[in-house]
C-alpha atoms as a PDB file:
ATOM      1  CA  UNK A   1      22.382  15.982  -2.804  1.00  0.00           C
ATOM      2  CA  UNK A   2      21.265  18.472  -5.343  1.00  0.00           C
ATOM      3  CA  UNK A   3      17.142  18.981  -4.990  1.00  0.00           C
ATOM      4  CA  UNK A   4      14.779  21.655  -6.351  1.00  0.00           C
ATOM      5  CA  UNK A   5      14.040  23.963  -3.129  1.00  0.00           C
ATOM      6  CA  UNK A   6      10.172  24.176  -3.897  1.00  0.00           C
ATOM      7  CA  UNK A   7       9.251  21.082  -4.379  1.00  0.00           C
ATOM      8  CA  UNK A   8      12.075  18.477  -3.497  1.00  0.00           C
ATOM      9  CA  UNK A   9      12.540  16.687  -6.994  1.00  0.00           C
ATOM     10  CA  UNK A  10      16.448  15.072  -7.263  1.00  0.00           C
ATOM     11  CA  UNK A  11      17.691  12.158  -9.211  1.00  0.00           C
ATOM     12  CA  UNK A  12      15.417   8.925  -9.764  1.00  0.00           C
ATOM     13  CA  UNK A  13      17.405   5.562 -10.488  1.00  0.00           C
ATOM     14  CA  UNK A  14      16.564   4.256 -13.833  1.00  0.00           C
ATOM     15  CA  UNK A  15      18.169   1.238 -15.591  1.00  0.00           C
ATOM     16  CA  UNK A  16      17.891  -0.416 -19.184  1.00  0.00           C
ATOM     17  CA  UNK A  17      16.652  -3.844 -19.884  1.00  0.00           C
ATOM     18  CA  UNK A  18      18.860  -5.877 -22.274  1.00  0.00           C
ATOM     19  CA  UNK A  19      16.927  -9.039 -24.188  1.00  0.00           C
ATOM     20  CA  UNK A  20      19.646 -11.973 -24.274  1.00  0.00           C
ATOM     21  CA  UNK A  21      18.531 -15.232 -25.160  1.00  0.00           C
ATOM     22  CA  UNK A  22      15.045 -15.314 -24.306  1.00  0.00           C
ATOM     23  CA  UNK A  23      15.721 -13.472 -21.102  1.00  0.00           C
ATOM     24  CA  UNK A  24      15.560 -10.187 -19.764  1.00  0.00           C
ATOM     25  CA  UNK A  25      18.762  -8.962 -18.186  1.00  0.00           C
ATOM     26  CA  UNK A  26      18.948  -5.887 -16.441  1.00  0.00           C
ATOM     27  CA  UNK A  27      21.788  -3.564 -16.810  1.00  0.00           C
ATOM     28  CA  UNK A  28      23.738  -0.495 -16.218  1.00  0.00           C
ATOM     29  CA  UNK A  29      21.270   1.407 -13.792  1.00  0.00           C
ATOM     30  CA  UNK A  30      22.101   5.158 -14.059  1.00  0.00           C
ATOM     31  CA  UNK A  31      20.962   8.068 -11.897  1.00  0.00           C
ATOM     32  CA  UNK A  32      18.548  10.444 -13.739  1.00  0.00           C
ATOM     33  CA  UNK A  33      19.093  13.786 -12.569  1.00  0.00           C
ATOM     34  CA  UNK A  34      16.171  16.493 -12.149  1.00  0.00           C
ATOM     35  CA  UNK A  35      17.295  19.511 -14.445  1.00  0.00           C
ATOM     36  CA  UNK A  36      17.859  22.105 -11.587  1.00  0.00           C
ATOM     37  CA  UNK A  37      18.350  25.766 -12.484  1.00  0.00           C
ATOM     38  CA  UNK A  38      19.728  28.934 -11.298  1.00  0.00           C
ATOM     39  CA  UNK A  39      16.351  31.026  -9.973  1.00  0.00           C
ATOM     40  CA  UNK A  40      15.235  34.594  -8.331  1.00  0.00           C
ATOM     41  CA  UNK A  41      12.659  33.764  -5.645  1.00  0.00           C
ATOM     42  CA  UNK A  42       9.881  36.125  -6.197  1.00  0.00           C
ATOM     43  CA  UNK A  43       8.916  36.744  -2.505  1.00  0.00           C
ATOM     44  CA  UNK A  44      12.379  36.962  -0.906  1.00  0.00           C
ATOM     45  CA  UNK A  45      14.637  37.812  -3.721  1.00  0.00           C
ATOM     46  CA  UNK A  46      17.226  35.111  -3.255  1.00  0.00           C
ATOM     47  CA  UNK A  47      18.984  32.553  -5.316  1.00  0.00           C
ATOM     48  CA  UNK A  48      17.629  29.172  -5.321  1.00  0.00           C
ATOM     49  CA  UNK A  49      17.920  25.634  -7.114  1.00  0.00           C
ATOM     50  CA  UNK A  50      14.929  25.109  -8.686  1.00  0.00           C
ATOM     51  CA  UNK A  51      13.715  22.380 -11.167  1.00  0.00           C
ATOM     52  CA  UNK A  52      11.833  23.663 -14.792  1.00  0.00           C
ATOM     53  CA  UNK A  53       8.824  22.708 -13.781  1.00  0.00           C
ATOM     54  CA  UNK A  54       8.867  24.757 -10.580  1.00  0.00           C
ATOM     55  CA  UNK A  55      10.267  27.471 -13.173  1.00  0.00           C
ATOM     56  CA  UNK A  56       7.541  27.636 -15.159  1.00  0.00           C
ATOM     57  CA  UNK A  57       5.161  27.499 -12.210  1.00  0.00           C
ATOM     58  CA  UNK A  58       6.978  31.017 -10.947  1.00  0.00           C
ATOM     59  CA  UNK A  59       7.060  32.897 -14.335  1.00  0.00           C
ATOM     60  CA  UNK A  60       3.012  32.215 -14.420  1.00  0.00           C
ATOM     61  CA  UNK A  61       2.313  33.256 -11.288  1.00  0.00           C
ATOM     62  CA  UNK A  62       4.639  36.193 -11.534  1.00  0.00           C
ATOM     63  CA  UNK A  63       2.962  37.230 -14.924  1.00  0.00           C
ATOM     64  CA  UNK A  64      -0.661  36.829 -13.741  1.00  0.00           C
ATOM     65  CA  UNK A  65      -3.100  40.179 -14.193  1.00  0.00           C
ATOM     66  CA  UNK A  66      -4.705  40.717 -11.389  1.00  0.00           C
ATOM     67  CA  UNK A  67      -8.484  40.095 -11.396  1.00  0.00           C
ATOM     68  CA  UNK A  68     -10.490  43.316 -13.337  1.00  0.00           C
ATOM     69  CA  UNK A  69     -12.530  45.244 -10.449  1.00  0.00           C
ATOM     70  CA  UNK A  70     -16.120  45.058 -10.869  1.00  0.00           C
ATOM     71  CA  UNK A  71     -18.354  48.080 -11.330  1.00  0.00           C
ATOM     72  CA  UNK A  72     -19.780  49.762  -7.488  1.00  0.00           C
ATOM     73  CA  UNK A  73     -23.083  49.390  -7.527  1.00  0.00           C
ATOM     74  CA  UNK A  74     -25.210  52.107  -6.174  1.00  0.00           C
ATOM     75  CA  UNK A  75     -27.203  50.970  -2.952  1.00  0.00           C
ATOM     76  CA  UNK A  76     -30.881  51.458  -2.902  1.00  0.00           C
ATOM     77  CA  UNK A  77     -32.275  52.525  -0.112  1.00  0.00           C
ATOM     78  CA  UNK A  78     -35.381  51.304   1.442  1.00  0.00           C
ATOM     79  CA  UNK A  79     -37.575  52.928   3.966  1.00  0.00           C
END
């Protein structure tokens, strides 16, 4: 079964609902399928399956400054 490696998303079943006569029939349930693609892990380098969500997740983090250094301040001494 095809499933994003980070966070486990696949397919969901999902069906239509059909109004005939007064009544609700349902029909035709289909299998939704997470759209899984082709990505670099960041941290080990390999190939994995992962969803667009999880995607966007990794570019953000990958792209993220890291935090500006405050200014040392100089210790006063006391006696």
């Amino acid at each position: 079964m095809r499933a994003c490696d980070r966070c486990g998303k696949s397919h969901m079943m999902g069906g239509t609902r059909k109004l005939l006569r007064g009544h609700y029939n349902p029909t035709a349930y289909t299998k939704k399928r997470a759209n899984l693609q082709w990505a670099r892990d960041p941290v080990t380098g390999k190939r994995m399956r992962v969803c667009t969500k999880c995607q966007k997740t990794m570019v953000k983090t990958k792209r993220a400054r890291p935090a500006k250094k405050m200014p040392a301040v100089a210790k006063i001494e006391t006696k």
